[in-house]
Protein backbone atom coordinates (compact mmCIF):
# COMPACT_ATOMS: atom_id res chain seq x y z
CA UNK A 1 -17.35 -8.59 -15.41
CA UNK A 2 -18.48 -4.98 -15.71
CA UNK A 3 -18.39 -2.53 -12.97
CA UNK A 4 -22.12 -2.71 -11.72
CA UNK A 5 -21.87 -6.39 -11.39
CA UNK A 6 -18.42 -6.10 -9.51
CA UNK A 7 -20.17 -3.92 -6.63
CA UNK A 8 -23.21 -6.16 -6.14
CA UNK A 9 -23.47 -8.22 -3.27
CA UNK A 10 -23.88 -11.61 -5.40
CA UNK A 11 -20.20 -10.61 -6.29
CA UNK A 12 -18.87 -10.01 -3.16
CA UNK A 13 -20.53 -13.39 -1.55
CA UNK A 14 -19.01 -15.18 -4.86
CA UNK A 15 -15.42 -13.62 -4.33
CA UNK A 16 -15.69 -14.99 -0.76
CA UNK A 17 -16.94 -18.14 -1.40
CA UNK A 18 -13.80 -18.65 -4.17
CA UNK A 19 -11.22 -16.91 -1.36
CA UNK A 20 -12.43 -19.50 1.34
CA UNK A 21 -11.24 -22.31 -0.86
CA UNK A 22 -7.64 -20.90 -0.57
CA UNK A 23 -6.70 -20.53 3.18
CA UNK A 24 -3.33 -19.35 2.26
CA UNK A 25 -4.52 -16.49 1.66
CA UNK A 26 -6.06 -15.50 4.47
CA UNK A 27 -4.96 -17.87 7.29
CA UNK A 28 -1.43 -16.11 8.44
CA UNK A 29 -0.86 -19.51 10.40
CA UNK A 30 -0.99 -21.22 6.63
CA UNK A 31 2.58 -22.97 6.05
CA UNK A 32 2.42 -21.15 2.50
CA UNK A 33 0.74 -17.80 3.87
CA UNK A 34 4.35 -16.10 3.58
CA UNK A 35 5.20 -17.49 -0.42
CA UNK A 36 4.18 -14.89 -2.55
CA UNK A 37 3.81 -17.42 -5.74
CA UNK A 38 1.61 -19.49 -3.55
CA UNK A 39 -0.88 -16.83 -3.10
CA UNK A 40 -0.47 -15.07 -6.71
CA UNK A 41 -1.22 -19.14 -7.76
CA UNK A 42 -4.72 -19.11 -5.86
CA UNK A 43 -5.85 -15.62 -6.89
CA UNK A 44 -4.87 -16.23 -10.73
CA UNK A 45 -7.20 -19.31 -10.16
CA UNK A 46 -9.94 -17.02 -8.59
CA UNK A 47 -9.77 -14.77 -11.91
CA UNK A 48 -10.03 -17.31 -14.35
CA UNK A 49 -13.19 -18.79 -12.18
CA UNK A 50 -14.23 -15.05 -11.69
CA UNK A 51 -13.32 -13.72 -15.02
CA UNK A 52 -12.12 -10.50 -13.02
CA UNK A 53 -8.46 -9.08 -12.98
CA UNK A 54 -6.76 -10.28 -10.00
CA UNK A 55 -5.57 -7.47 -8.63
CA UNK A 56 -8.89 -6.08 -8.81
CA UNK A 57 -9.58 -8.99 -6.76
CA UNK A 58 -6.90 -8.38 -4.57
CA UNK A 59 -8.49 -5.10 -4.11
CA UNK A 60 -11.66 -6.21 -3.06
CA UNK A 61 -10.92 -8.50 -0.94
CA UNK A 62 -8.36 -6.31 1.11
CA UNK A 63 -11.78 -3.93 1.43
CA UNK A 64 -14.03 -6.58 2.35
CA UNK A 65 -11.27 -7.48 4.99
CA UNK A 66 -10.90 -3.83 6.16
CA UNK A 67 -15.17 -3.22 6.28
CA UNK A 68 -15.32 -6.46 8.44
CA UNK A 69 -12.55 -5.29 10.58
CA UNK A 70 -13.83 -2.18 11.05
CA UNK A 71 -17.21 -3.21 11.77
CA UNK A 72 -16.27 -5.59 14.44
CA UNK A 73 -14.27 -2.61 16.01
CA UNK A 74 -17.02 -0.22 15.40
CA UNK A 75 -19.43 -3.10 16.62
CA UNK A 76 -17.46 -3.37 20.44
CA UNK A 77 -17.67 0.34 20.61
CA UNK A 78 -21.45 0.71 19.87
CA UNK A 79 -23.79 -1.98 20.19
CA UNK A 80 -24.89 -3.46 23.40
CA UNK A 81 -24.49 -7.05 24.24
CA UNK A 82 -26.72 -9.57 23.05
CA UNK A 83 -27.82 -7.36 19.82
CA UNK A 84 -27.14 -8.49 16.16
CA UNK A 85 -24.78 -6.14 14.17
CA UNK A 86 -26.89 -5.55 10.96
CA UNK A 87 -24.80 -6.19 7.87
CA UNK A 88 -25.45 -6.36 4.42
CA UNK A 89 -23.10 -9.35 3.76
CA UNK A 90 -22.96 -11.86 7.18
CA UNK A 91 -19.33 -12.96 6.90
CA UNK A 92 -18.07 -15.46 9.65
CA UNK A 93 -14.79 -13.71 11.99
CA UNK A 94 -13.13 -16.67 10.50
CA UNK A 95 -14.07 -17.03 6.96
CA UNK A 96 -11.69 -13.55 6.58
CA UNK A 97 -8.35 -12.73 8.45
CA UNK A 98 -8.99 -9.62 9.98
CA UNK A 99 -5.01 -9.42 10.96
CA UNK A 100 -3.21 -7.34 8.54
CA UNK A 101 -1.33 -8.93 5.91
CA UNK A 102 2.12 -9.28 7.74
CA UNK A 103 3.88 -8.49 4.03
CA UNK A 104 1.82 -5.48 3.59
CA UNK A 105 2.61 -2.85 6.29
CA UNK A 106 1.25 0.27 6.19
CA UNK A 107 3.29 2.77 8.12
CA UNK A 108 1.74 5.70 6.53
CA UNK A 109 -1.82 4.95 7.79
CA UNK A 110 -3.49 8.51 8.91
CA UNK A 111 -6.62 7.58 9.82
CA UNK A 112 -8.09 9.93 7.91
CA UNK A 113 -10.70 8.28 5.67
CA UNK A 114 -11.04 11.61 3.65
CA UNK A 115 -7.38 11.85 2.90
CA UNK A 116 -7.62 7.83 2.26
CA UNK A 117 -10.42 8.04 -0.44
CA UNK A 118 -8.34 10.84 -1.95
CA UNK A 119 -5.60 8.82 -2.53
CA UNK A 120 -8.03 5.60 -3.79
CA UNK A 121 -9.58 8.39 -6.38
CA UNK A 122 -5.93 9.54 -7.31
CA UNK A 123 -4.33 5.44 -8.20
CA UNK A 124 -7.92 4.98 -9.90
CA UNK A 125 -7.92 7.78 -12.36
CA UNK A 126 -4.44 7.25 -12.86
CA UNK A 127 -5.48 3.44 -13.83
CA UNK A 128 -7.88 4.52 -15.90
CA UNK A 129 -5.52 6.33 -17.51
CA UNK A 130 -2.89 4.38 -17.75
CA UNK A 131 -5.08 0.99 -19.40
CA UNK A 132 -5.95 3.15 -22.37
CA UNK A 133 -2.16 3.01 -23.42
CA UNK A 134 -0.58 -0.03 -25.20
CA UNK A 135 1.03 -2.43 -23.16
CA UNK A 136 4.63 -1.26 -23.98
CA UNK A 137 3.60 1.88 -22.57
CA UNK A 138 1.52 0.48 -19.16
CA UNK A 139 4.95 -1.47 -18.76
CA UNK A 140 6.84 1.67 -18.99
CA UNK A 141 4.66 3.44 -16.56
CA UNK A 142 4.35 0.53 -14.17
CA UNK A 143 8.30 0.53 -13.89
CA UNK A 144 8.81 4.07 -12.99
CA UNK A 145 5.80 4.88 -10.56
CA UNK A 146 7.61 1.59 -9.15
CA UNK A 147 10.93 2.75 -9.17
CA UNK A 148 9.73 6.33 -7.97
CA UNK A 149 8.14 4.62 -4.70
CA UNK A 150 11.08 2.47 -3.87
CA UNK A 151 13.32 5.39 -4.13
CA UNK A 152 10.97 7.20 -1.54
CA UNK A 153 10.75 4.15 0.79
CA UNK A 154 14.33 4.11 0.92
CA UNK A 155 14.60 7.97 1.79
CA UNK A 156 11.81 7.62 4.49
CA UNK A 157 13.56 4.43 6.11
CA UNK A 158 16.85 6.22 5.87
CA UNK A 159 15.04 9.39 8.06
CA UNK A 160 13.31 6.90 10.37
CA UNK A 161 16.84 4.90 10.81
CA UNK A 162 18.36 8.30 11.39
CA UNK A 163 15.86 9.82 13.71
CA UNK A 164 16.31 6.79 15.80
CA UNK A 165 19.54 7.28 16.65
């Protein structure tokens, strides 16, 4: 699916009609919310249906989650009772968890939205990159930016252990 097609709305109402067929993945009171393969299962069958990556998918459903939470909080802080909140895509509070995914924290969160679409603009051009190499060399590059993070969430639990003491 090319990129045009990926930011139309028909997409986005076809990614959330596939993603409401799989609670698991969005109900955290699913019996299977917390199993990993479970969830990596349901979104593989999403591609295939799609024909989209799935963690492209994964992507765009965490932003659809994030708009919708955002506009309900933006949505108590602005609009007066009784008033529709005008949307381009009318999602149901139910049909997406607005919770956070319990098994993706995100203790670094700033707030900033600048510094945030930085950092999108950074992994994407660096994923742009990175697909033009051959697969022995995406596997190469996955593996160190991996190791690299761990080794940095380790230091910055090891500070926040040792702050807290």
């Amino acid at each position: 699916m090319n990129s045009d097609k990926m930011n139309s709305r028909e997409y986005r109402e076809m990614l959330i009609d596939e993603v409401k067929k799989f609670p698991v993945l969005y109900d955290t009171r699913h019996e299977n919310h917390r199993d990993i393969d479970v969830r990596d299962r349901c979104w593989m069958e999403i591609s295939e249906r799609l024909g989209v990556n799935c963690e492209i998918l994964k992507r765009e459903w965490k932003i659809l989650r994030d708009s919708l939470r955002q506009s309900l909080k933006k949505s108590k802080d602005t609009t007066k009772s009784g008033q529709p909140l005008k949307d381009d895509i009318k999602i149901d509070e139910e049909e997406v968890q607005t919770d956070p995914d319990p098994e993706c924290p995100e203790p670094w969160e700033s707030g900033n939205t600048d510094q945030d679409d930085s950092l999108d603009l950074f992994f994407a051009s660096i994923c742009q990159s990175v697909r033009r190499l051959p697969k022995k060399y995406q596997n190469m590059i996955k593996r160190q930016v991996l190791e690299s993070l761990l080794v940095v969430e380790e230091n910055y639990e090891m500070e926040n252990a040792e702050n807290k003491k």
